[in-house]
N, C-alpha and C. Protein backbone atom coordinates (compact mmCIF):
# COMPACT_ATOMS: atom_id res chain seq x y z
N UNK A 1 119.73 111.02 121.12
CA UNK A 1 119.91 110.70 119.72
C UNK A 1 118.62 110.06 119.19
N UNK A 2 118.22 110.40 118.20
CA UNK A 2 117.30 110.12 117.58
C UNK A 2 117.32 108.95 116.88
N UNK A 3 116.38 107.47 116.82
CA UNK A 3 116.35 106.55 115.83
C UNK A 3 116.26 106.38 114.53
N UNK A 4 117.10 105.69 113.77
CA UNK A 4 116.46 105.74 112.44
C UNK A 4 114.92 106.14 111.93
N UNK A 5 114.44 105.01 112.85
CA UNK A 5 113.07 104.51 112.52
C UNK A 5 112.66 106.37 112.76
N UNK A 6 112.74 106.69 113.87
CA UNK A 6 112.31 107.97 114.20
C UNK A 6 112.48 109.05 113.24
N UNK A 7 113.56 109.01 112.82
CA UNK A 7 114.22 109.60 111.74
C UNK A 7 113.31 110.04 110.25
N UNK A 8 113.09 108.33 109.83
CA UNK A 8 112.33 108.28 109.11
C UNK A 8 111.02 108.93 108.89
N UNK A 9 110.09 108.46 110.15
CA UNK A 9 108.98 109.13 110.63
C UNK A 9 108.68 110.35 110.27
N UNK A 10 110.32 111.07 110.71
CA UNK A 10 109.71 112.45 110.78
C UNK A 10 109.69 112.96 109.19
N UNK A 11 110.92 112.54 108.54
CA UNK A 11 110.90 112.61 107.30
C UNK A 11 109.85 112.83 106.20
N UNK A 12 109.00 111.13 106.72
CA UNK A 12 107.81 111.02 105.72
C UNK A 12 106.35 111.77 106.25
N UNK A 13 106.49 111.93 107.73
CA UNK A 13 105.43 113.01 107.66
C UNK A 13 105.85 114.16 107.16
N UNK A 14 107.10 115.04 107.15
CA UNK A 14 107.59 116.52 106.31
C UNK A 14 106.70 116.41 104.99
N UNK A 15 107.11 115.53 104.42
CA UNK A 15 106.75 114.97 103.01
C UNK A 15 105.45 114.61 102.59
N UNK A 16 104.84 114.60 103.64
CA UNK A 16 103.31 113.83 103.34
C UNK A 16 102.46 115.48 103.37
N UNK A 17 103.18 116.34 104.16
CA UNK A 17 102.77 118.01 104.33
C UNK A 17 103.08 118.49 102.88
N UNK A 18 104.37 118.06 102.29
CA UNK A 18 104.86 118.82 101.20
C UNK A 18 103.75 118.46 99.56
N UNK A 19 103.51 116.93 99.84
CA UNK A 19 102.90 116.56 98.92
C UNK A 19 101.10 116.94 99.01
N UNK A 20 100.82 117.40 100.07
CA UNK A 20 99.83 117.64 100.11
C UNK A 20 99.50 119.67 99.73
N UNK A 21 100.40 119.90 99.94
CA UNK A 21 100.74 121.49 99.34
C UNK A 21 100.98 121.39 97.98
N UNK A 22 101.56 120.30 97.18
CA UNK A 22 101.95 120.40 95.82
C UNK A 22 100.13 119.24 95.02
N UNK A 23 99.75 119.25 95.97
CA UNK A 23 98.37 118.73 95.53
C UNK A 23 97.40 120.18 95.16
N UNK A 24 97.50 121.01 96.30
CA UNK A 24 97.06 122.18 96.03
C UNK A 24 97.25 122.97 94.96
N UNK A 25 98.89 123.72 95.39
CA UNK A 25 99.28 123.66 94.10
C UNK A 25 98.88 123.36 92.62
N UNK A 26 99.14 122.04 92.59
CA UNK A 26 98.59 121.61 90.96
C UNK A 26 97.14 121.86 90.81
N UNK A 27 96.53 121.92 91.62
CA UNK A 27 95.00 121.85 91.47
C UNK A 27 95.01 123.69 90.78
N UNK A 28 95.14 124.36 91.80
CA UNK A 28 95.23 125.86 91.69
C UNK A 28 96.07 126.55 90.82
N UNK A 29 96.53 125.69 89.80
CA UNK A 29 97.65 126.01 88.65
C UNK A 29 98.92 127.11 89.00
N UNK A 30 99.46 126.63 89.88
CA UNK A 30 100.22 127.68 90.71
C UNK A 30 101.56 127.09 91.03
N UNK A 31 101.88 125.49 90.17
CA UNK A 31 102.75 124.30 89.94
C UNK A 31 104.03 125.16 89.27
N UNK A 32 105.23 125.05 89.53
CA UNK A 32 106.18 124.75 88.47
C UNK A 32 106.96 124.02 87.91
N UNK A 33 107.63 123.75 87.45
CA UNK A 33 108.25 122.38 86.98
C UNK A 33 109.38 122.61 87.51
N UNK A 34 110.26 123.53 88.42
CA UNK A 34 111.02 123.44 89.35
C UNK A 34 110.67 122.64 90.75
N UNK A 35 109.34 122.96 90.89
CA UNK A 35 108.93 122.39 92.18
C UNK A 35 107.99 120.79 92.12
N UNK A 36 107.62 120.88 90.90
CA UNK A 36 107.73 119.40 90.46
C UNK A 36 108.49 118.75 90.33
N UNK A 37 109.86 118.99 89.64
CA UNK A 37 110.91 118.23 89.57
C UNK A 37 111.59 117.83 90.96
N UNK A 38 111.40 119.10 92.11
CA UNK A 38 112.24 119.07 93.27
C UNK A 38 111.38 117.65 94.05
N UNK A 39 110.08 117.59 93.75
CA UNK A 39 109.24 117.04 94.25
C UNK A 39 109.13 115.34 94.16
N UNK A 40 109.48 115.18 92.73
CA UNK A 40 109.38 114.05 92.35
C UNK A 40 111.03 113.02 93.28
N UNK A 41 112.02 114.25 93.00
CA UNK A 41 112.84 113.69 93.24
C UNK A 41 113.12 113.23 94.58
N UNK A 42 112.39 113.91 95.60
CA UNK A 42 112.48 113.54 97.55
C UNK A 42 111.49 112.57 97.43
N UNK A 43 110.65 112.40 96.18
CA UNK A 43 110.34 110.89 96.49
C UNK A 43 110.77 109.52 96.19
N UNK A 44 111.71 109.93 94.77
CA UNK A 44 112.23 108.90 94.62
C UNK A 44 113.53 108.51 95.87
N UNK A 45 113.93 109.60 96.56
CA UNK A 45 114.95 109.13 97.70
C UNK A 45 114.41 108.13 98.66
N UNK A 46 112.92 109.26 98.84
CA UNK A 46 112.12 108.44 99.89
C UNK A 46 111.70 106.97 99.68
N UNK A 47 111.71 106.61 98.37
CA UNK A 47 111.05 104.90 97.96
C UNK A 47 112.36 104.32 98.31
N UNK A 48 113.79 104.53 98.04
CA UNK A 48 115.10 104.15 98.61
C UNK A 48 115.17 103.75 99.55
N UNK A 49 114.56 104.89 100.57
CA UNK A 49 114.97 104.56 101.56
C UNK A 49 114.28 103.84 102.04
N UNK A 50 112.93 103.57 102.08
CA UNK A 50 111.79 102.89 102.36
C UNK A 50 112.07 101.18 101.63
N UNK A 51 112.55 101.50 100.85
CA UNK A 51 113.16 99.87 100.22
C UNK A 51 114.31 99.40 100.97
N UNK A 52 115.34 100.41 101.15
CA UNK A 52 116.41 99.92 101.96
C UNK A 52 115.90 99.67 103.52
N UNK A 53 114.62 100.00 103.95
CA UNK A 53 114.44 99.74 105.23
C UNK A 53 114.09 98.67 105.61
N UNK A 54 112.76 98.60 104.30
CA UNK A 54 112.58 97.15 104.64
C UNK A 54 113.30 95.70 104.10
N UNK A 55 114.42 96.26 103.59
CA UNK A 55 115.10 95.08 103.38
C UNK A 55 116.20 94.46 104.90
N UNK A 56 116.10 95.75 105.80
CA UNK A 56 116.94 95.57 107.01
C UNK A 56 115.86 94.47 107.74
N UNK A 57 114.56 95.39 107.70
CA UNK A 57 113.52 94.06 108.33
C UNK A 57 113.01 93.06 108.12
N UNK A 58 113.02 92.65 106.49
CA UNK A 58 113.26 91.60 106.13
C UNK A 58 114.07 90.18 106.25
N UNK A 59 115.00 90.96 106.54
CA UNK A 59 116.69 90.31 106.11
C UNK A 59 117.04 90.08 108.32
N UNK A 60 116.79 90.81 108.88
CA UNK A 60 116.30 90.78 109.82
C UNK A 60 118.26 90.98 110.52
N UNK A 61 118.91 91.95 110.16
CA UNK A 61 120.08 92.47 110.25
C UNK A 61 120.23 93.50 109.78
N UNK A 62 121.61 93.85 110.03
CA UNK A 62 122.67 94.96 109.38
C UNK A 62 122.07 96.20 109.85
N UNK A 63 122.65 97.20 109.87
CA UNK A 63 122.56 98.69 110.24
C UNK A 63 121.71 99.29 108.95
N UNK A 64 120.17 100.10 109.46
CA UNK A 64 119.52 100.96 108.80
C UNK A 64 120.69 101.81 107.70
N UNK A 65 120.05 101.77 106.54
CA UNK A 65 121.12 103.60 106.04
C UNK A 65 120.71 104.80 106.81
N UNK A 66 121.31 105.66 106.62
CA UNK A 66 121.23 107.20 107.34
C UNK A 66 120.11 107.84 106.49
N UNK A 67 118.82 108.54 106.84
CA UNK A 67 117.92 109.05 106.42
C UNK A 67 118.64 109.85 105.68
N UNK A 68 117.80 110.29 104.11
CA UNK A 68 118.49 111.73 103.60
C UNK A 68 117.44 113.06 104.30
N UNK A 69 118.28 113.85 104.18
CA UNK A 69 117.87 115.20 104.80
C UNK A 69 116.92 115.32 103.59
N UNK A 70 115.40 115.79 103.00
CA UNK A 70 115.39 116.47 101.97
C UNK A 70 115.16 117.57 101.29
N UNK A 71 115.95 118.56 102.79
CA UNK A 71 115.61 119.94 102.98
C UNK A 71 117.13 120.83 102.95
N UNK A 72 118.07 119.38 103.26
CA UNK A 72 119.66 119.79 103.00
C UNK A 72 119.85 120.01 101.43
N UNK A 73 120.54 121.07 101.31
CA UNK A 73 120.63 121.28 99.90
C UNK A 73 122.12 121.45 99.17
N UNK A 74 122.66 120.41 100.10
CA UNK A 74 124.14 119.68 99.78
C UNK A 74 123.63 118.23 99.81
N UNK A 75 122.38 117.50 99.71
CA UNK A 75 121.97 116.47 99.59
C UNK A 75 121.69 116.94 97.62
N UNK A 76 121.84 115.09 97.29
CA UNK A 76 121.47 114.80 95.83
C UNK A 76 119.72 115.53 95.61
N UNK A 77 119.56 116.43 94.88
CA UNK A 77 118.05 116.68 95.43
C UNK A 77 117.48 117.76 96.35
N UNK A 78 118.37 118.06 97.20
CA UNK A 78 117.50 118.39 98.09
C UNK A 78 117.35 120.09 97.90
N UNK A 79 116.26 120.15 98.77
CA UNK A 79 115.34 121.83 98.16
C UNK A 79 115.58 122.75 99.25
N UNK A 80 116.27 122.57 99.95
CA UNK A 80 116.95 123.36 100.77
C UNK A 80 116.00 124.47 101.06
N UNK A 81 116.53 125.70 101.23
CA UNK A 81 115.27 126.60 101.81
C UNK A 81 114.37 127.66 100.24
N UNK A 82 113.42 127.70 100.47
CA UNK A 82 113.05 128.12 99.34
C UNK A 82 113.40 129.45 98.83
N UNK A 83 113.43 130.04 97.43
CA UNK A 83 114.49 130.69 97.18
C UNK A 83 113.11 132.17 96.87
């Protein structure tokens, strides 16, 4: 079983790949505002969760939340496989 923390990890590196493709993207005018919007929004999950994390290590208790998937596309957001 995999750790939160691990969890996370893998998450924000997916994301650090995705944002660096939608860097391209915008540069190469090749952006849409579907994939901007999809974009903006796995980050605002990601600042969530990144806030809710460190409030566990802060607070220095309680059980991590469950990473969101942001590739599940029965998640709030999520971009599931591309269409």
């Amino acid at each position: 079983m995999t750790t939160h923390e691990g969890k996370l990890a893998i998450v924000l590196a997916h994301e650090q790949w995705e944002l660096e493709q939608a860097s391209y993207d915008i540069a190469a005018g090749r952006a849409t505002a579907k994939g901007c919007a999809e974009t903006a929004g796995v980050l605002e999950r990601l600042a969530r969760e990144l806030r809710d994390y460190a409030a566990t290590l802060s607070f220095g208790g309680g059980q991590p939340p469950t990473t969101v998937d942001p590739d599940d596309p029965d998640e709030p957001g999520g971009r599931g496989e591309p269409e």
